[in-house]
Protein backbone atom coordinates (compact mmCIF):
# COMPACT_ATOMS: atom_id res chain seq x y z
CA UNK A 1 117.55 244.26 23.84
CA UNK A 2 115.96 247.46 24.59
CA UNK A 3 117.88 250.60 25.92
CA UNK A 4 116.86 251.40 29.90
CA UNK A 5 117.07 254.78 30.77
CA UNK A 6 117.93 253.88 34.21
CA UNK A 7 121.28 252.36 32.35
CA UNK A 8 121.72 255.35 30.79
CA UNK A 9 121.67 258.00 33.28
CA UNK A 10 124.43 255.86 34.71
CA UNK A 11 126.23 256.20 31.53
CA UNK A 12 125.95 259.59 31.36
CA UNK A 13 127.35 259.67 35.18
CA UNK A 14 130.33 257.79 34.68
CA UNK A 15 131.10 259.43 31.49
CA UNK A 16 131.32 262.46 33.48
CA UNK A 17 133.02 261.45 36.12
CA UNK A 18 135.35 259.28 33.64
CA UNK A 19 135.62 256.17 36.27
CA UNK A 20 133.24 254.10 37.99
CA UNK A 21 134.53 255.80 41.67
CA UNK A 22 133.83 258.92 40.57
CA UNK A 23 130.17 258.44 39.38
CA UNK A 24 129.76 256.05 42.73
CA UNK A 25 129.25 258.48 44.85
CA UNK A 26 126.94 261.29 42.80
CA UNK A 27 124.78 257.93 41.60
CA UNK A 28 124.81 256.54 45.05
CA UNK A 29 125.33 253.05 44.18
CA UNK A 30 128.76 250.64 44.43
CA UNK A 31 131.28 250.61 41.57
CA UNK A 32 130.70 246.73 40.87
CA UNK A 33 126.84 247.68 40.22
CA UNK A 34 127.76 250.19 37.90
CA UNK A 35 130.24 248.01 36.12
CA UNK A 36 127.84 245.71 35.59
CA UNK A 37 124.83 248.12 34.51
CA UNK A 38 127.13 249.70 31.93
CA UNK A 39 128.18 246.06 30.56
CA UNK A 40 124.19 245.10 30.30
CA UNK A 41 123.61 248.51 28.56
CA UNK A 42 126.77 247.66 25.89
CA UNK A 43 125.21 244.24 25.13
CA UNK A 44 121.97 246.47 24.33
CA UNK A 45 123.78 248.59 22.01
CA UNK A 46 125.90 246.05 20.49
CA UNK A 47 129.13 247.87 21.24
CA UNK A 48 132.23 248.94 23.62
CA UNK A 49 130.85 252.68 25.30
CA UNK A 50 134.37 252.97 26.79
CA UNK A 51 137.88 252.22 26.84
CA UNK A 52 138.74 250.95 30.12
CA UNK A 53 142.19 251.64 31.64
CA UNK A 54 144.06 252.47 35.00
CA UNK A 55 143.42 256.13 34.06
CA UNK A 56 139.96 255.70 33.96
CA UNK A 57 137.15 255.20 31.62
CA UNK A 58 137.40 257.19 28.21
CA UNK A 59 134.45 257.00 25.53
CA UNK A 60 134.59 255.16 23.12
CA UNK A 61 133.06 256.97 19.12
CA UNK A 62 130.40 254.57 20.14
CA UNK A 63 129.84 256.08 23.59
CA UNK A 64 130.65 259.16 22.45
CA UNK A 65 127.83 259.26 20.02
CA UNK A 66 125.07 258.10 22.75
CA UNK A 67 126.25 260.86 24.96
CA UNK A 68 125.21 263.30 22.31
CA UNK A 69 121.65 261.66 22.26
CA UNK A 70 121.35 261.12 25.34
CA UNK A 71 122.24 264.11 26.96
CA UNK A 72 119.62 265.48 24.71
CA UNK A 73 117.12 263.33 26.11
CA UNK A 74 117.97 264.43 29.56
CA UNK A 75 117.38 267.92 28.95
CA UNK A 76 114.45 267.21 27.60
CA UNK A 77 112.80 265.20 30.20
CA UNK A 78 114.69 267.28 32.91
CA UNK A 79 111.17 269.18 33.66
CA UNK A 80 109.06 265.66 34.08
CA UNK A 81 112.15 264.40 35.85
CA UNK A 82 111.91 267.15 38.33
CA UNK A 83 108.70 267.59 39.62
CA UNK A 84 108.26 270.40 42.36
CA UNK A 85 106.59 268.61 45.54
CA UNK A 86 102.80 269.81 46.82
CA UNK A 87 104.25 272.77 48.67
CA UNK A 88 105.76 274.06 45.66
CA UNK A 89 109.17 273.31 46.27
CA UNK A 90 112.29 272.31 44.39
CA UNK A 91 113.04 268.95 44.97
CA UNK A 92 116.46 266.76 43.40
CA UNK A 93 119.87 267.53 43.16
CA UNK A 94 121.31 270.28 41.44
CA UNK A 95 125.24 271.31 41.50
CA UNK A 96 127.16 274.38 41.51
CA UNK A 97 131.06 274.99 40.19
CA UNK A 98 132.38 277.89 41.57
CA UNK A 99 135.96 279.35 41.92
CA UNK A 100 136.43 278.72 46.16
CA UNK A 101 136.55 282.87 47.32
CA UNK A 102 132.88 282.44 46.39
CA UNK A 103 132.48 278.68 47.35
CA UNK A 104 133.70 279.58 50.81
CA UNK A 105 132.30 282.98 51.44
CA UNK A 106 129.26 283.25 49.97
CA UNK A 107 127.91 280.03 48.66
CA UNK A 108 127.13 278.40 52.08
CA UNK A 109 125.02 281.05 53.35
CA UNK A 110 122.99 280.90 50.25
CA UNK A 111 122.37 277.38 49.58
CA UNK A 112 121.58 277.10 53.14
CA UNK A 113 119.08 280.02 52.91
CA UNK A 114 118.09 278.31 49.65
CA UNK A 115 117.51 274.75 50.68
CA UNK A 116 115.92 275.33 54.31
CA UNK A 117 113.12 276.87 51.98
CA UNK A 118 113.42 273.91 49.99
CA UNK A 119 113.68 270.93 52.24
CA UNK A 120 113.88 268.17 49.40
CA UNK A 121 116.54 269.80 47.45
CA UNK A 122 120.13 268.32 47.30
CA UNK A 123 122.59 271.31 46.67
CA UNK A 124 126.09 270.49 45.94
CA UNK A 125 128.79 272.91 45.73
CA UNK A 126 131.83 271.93 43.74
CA UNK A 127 134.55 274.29 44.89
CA UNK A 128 137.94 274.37 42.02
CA UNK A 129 140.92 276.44 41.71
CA UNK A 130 139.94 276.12 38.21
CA UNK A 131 136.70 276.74 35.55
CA UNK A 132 134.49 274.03 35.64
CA UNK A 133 133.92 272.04 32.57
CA UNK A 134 130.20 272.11 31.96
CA UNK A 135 130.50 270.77 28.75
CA UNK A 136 131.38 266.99 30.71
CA UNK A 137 128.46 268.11 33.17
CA UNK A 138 130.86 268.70 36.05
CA UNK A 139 128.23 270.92 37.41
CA UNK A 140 124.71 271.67 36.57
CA UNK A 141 125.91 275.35 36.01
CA UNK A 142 128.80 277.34 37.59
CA UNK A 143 129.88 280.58 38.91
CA UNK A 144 132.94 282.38 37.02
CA UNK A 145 134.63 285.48 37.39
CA UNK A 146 135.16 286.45 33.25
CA UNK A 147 131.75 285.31 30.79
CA UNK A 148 133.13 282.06 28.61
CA UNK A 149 133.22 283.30 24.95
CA UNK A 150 132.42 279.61 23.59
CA UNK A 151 130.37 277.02 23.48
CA UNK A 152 126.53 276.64 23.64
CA UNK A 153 126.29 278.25 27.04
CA UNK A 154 124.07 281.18 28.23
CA UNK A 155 125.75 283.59 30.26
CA UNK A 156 123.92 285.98 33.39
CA UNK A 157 126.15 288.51 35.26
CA UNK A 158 125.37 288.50 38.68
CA UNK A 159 127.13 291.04 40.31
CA UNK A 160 129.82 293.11 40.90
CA UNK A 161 132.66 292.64 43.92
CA UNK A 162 135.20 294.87 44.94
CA UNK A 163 139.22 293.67 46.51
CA UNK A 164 141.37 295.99 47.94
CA UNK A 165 144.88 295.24 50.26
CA UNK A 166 144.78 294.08 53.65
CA UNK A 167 146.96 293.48 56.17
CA UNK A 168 147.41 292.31 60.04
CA UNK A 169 150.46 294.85 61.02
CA UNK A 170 150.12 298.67 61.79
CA UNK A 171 151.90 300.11 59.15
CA UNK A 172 151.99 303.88 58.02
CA UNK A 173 151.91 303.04 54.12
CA UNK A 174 152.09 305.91 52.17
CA UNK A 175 151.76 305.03 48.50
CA UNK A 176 152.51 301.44 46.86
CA UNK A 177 155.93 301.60 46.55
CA UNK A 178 156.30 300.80 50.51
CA UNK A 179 155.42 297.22 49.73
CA UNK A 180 158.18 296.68 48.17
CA UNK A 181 159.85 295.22 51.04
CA UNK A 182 157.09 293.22 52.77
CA UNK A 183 156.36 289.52 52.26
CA UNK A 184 153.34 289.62 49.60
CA UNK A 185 150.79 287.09 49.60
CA UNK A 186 148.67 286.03 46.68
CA UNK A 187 148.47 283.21 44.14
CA UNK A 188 150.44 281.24 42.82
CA UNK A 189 151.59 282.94 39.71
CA UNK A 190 151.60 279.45 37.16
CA UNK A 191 148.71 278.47 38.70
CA UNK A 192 146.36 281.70 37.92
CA UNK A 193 143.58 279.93 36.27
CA UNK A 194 141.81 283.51 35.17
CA UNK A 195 143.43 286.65 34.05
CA UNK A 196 140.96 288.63 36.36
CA UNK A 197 142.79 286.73 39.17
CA UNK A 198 146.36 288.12 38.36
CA UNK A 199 146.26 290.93 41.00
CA UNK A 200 150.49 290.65 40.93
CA UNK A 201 150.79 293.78 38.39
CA UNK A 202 148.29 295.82 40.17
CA UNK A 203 150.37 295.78 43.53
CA UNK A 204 153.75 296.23 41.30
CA UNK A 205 154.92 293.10 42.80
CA UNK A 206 157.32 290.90 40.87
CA UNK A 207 157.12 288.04 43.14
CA UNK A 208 154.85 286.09 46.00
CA UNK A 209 156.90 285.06 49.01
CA UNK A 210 153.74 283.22 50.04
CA UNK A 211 151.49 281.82 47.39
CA UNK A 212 148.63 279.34 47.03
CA UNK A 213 145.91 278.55 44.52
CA UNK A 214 143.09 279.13 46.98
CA UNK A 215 141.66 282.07 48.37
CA UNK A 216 140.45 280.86 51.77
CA UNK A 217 144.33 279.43 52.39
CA UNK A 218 145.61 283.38 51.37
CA UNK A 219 143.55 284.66 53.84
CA UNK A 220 144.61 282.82 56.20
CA UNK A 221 148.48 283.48 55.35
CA UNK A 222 147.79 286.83 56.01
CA UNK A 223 146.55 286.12 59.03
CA UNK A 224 150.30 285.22 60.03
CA UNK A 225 151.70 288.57 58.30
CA UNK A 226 151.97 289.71 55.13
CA UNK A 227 150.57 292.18 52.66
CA UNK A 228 147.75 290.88 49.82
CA UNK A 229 144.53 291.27 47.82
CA UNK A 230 141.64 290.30 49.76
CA UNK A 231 137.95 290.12 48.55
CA UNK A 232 136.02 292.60 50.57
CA UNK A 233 133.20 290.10 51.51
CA UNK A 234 135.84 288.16 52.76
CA UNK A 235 136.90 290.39 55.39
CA UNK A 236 134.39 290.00 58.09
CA UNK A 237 135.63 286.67 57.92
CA UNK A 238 139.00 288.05 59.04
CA UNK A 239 138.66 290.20 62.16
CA UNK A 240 142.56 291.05 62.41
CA UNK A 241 143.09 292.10 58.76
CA UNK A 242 142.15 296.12 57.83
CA UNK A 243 142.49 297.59 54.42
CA UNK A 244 145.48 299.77 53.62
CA UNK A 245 146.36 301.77 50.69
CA UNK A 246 142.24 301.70 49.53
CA UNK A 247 143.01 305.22 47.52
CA UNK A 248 145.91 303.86 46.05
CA UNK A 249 144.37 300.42 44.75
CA UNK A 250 140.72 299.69 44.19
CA UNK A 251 140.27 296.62 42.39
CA UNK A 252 136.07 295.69 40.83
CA UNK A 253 135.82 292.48 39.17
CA UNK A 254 132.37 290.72 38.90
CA UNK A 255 130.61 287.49 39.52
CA UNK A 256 128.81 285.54 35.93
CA UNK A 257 126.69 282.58 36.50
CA UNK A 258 127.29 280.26 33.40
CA UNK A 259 124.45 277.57 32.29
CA UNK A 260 124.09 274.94 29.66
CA UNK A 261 121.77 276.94 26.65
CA UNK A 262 119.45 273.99 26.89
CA UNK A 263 118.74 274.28 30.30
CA UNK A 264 116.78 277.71 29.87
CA UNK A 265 113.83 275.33 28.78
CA UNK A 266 114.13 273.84 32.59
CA UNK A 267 111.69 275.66 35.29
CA UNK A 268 113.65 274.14 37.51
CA UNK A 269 117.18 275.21 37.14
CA UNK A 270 115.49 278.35 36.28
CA UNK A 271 114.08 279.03 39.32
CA UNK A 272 117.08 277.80 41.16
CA UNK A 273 119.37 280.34 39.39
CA UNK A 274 116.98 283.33 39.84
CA UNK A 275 117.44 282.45 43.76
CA UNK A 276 121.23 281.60 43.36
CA UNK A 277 121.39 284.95 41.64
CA UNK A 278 119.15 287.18 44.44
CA UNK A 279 121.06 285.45 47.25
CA UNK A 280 124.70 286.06 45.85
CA UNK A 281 123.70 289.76 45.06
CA UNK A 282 122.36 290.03 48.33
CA UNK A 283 124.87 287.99 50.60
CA UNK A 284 127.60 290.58 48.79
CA UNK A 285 125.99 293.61 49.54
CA UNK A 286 125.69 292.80 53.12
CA UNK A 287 129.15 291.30 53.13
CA UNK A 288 130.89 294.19 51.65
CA UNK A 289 128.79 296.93 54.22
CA UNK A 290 130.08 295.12 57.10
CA UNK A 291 133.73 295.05 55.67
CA UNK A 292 133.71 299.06 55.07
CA UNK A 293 132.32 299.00 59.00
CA UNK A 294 134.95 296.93 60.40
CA UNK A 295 138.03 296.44 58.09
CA UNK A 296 138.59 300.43 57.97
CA UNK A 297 142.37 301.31 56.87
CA UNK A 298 144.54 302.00 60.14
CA UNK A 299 147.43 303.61 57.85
């Protein structure tokens, strides 16, 4: 029996996802379909493409060979897959990893700005307290604050961002040493998924009384008191918080979006990313300017 390639793009998805749930919902289809499409395509090949178990579904050296071919058959039809509509457009789905400061502060107005010019594009943004694993095509590319050093990946800063401390009280602070006594708010230490994300020696703080792995839920711990790092795009997002101590700590880290090497032969994604990358720089800028306006120290 001959191979479909319907059967395996549905393959590919549930190897991904590693479960028949988790591709349901990116496929669009039920989980008994896609049971039974991935049993038809294992007849074709003569062989067992996973191990099933409560855990999920793991690949098998059988499967794990025809993801190898056949994600190289993706990227190479991935242009006549994708073909922009009559106006010019980008049309399909294309998904974005990125760590959730950015996913929740930046990201929405882009892709919005993106997509109204692009009415039959699907953009998905996959927000994780952690980097997203491109190499199981979590994402189509991803946003990361430090440039991966392996793998077949290509690798495009996009710009830089600034952080400084923020708080809602009215505090004289003189130098860092004053925080020594207020409740600090940050991540979780064990949980720091980066090492540009471990802002804990910068403050001199040996300890977070209030902690969490996500950015947005920080910000809005300090909105209950408290002393912490805060992105400066973030801030407008904040009305009560204003920067203290901005002589005293001045924190630049930057933004990299990360792509599959094989996807620079894709007009698509290429196009995509060279927006992604104008909006982000933008969006930042703009972000930032209103932050020095409003979130001015008051110590």
């Amino acid at each position: 029996m001959a191979m479909n390639w319907d059967d395996v793009r549905i393959f590919l998805a549930v190897a991904r996802a590693e479960s028949l749930s988790g591709a349901a919902p990116v496929l669009r289809m039920d989980p008994a379909t896609l049971g039974r499409r991935i049993a038809r395509l294992e007849d074709a090949v003569g062989g067992a493409l996973f191990v099933k178990s409560p855990q999920g579904y793991a690949l098998t050296d059988l499967g794990t060979r025809l993801q190898s071919h056949a994600t190289r058959a993706e990227d190479a039809l991935s242009p006549a897959l994708h073909v922009p509509s009559g106006r010019g457009g980008l049309t399909g789905q294309i998904r974005i990893g990125a760590p959730d400061g950015c996913a929740n502060f930046l990201l929405p107005q882009v892709c919005a700005a993106i997509q109204s010019e692009n009415p039959a594009l699907e953009i998905q943004v996959l927000a994780l307290p952690r980097v997203v694993n491109l190499s199981k095509r979590e994402a189509d590319m991803a946003i990361t604050v430090s440039p991966p050093d392996a793998g077949r990946l290509s690798v495009q800063k996009i710009t830089d961002y600034h952080l400084h401390l923020a708080t809602t009280k009215n505090v004289q602070y003189q130098t860092l040493a004053d925080l020594r006594d207020e409740r600090i708010v940050g991540y979780i230490p064990d949980m720091i998924f980066d090492k540009e994300l471990d802002y804990l020696g910068d403050i001199g703080a040996t300890a977070v009384q209030l902690a969490s792995n996500s950015v947005s839920v920080q910000l809005q711990m300090l909105r209950q008191g408290g002393v912490g790092i805060v992105h400066d795009f973030a801030m407008p997002f904040a009305p009560e918080l204003h920067f203290v101590l901005q002589e005293a700590l001045a924190l630049t880290r930057a933004f990299y979006l990360v792509r599959h090497l094989s996807d620079r032969r894709s007009e698509r994604l290429s196009r995509f990313a060279a927006l992604l990358i104008e909006g982000l720089r933008r969006e930042v800028t703009q972000l930032e300017a209103q932050a020095r306006l409003t979130g001015g120290a008051k110590s």
